[in-house]
N, C-alpha and C. Protein backbone atom coordinates (compact mmCIF):
# COMPACT_ATOMS: atom_id res chain seq x y z
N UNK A 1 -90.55 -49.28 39.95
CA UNK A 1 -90.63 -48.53 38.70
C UNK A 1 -91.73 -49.15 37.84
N UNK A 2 -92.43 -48.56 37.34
CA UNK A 2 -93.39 -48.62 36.14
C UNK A 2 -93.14 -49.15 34.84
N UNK A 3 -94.23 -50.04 34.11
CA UNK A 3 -93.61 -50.19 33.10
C UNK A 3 -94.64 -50.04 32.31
N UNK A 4 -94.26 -49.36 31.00
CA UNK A 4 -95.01 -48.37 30.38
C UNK A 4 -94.72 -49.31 28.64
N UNK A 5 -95.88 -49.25 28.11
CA UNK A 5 -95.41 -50.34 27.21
C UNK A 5 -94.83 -48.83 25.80
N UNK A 6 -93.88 -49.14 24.61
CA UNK A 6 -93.09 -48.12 23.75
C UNK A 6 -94.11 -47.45 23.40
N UNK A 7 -95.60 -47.35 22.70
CA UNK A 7 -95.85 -46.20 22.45
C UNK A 7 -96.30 -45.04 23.39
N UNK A 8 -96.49 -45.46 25.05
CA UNK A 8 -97.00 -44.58 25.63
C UNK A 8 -95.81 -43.89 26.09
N UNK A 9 -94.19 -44.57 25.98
CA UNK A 9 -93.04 -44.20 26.36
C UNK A 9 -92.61 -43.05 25.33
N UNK A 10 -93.30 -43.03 24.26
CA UNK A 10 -92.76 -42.19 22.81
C UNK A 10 -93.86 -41.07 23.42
N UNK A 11 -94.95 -41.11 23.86
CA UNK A 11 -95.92 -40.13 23.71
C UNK A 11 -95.76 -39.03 24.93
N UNK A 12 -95.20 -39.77 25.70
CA UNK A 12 -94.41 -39.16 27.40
C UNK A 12 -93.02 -38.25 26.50
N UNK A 13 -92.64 -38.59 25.98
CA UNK A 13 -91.07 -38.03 26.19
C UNK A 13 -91.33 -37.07 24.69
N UNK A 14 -92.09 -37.26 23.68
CA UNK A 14 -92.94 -35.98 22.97
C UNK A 14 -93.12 -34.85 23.82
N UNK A 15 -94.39 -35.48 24.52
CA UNK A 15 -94.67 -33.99 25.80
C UNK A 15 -94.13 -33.39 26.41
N UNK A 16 -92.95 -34.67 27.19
CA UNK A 16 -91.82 -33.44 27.75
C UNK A 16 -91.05 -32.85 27.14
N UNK A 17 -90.83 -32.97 25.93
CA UNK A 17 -89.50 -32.09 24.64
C UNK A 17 -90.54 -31.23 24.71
N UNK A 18 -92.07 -31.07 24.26
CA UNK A 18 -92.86 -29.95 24.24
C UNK A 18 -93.08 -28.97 24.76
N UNK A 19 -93.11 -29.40 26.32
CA UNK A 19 -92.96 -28.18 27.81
C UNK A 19 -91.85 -28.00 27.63
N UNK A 20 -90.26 -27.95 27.04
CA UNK A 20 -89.31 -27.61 26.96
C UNK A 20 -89.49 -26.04 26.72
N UNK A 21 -90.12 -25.85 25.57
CA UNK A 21 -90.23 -24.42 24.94
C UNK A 21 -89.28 -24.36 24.02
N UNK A 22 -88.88 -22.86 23.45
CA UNK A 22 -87.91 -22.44 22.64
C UNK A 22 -86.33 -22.94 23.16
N UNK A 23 -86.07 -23.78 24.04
CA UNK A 23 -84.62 -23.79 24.59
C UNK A 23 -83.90 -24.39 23.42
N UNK A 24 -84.53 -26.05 23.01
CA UNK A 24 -84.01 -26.50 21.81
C UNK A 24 -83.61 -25.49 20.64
N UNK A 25 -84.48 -24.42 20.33
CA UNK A 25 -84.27 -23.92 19.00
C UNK A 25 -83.50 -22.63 19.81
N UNK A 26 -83.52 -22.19 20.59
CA UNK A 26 -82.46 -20.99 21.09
C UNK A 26 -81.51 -21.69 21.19
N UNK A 27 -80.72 -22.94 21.67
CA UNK A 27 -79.78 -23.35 21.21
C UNK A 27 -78.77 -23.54 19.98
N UNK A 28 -79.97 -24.39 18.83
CA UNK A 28 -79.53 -24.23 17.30
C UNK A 28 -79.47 -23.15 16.87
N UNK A 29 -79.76 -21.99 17.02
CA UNK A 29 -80.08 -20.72 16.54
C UNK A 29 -78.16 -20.37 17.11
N UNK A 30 -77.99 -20.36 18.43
CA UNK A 30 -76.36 -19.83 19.07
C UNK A 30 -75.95 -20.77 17.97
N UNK A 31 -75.73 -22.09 17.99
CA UNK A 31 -74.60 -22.75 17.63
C UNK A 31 -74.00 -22.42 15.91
N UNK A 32 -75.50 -22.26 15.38
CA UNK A 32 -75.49 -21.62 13.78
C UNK A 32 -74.66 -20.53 13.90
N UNK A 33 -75.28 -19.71 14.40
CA UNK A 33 -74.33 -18.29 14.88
C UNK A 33 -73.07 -18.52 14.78
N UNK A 34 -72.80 -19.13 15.82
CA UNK A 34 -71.35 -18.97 16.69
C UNK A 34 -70.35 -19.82 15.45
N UNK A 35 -70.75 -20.85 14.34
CA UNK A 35 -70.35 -21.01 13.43
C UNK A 35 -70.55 -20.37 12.49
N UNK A 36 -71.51 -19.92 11.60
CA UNK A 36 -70.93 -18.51 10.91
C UNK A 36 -70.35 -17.88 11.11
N UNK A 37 -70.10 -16.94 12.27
CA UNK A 37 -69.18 -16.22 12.68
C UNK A 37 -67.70 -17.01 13.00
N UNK A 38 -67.20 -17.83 12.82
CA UNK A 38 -66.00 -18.45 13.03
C UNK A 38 -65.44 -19.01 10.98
N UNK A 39 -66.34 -19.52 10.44
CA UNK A 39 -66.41 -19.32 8.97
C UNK A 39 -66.24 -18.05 8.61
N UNK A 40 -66.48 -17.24 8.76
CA UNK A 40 -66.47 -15.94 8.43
C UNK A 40 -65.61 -15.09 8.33
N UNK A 41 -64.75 -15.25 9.93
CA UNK A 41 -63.66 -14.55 10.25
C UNK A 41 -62.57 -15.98 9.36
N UNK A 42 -62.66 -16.94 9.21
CA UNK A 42 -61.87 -18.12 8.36
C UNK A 42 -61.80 -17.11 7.11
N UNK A 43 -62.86 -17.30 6.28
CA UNK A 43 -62.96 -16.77 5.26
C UNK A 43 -62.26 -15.29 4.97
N UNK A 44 -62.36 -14.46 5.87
CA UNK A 44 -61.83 -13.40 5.76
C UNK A 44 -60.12 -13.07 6.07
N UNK A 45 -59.92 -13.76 7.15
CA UNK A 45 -58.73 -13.32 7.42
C UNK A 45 -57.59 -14.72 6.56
N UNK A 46 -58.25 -16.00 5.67
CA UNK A 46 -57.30 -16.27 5.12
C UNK A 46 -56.77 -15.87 3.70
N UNK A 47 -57.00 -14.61 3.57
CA UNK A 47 -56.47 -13.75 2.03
C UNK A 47 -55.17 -13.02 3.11
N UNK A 48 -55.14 -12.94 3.94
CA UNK A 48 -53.91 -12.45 4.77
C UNK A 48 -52.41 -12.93 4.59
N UNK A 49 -52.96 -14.50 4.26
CA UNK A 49 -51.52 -15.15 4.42
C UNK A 49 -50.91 -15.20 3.02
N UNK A 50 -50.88 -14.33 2.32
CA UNK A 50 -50.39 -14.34 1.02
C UNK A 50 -49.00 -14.13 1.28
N UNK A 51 -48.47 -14.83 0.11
CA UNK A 51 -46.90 -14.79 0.16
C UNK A 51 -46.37 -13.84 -0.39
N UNK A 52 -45.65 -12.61 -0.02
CA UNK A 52 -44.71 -11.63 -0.55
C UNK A 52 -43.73 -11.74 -0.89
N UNK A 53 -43.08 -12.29 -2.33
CA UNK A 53 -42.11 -13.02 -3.02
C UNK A 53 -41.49 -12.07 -3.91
């Protein structure tokens, strides 16, 4: 194995997050989603549980 001294190790693993593409941010983009929509339906369906006294 190679040994690569830290800044050329930081400048390697930059480039490869780079050739990644949109996957990182198509990810954050679902997870935002998929939590709003779970807040949402929270928000909405807890006026339901009102007490009829």
């Amino acid at each position: 194995m190679e040994q690569h001294p830290a800044a050329a190790w930081l400048t390697e693993a930059a480039g490869a997050a780079q050739q990644q593409g949109a996957g990182n941010l198509l990810r954050v983009v679902l997870i935002v989603m998929i939590l709003g929509c779970v807040l949402t339906a929270w928000f909405l369906l807890r006026g339901y549980k009102r007490k009829d006294d």
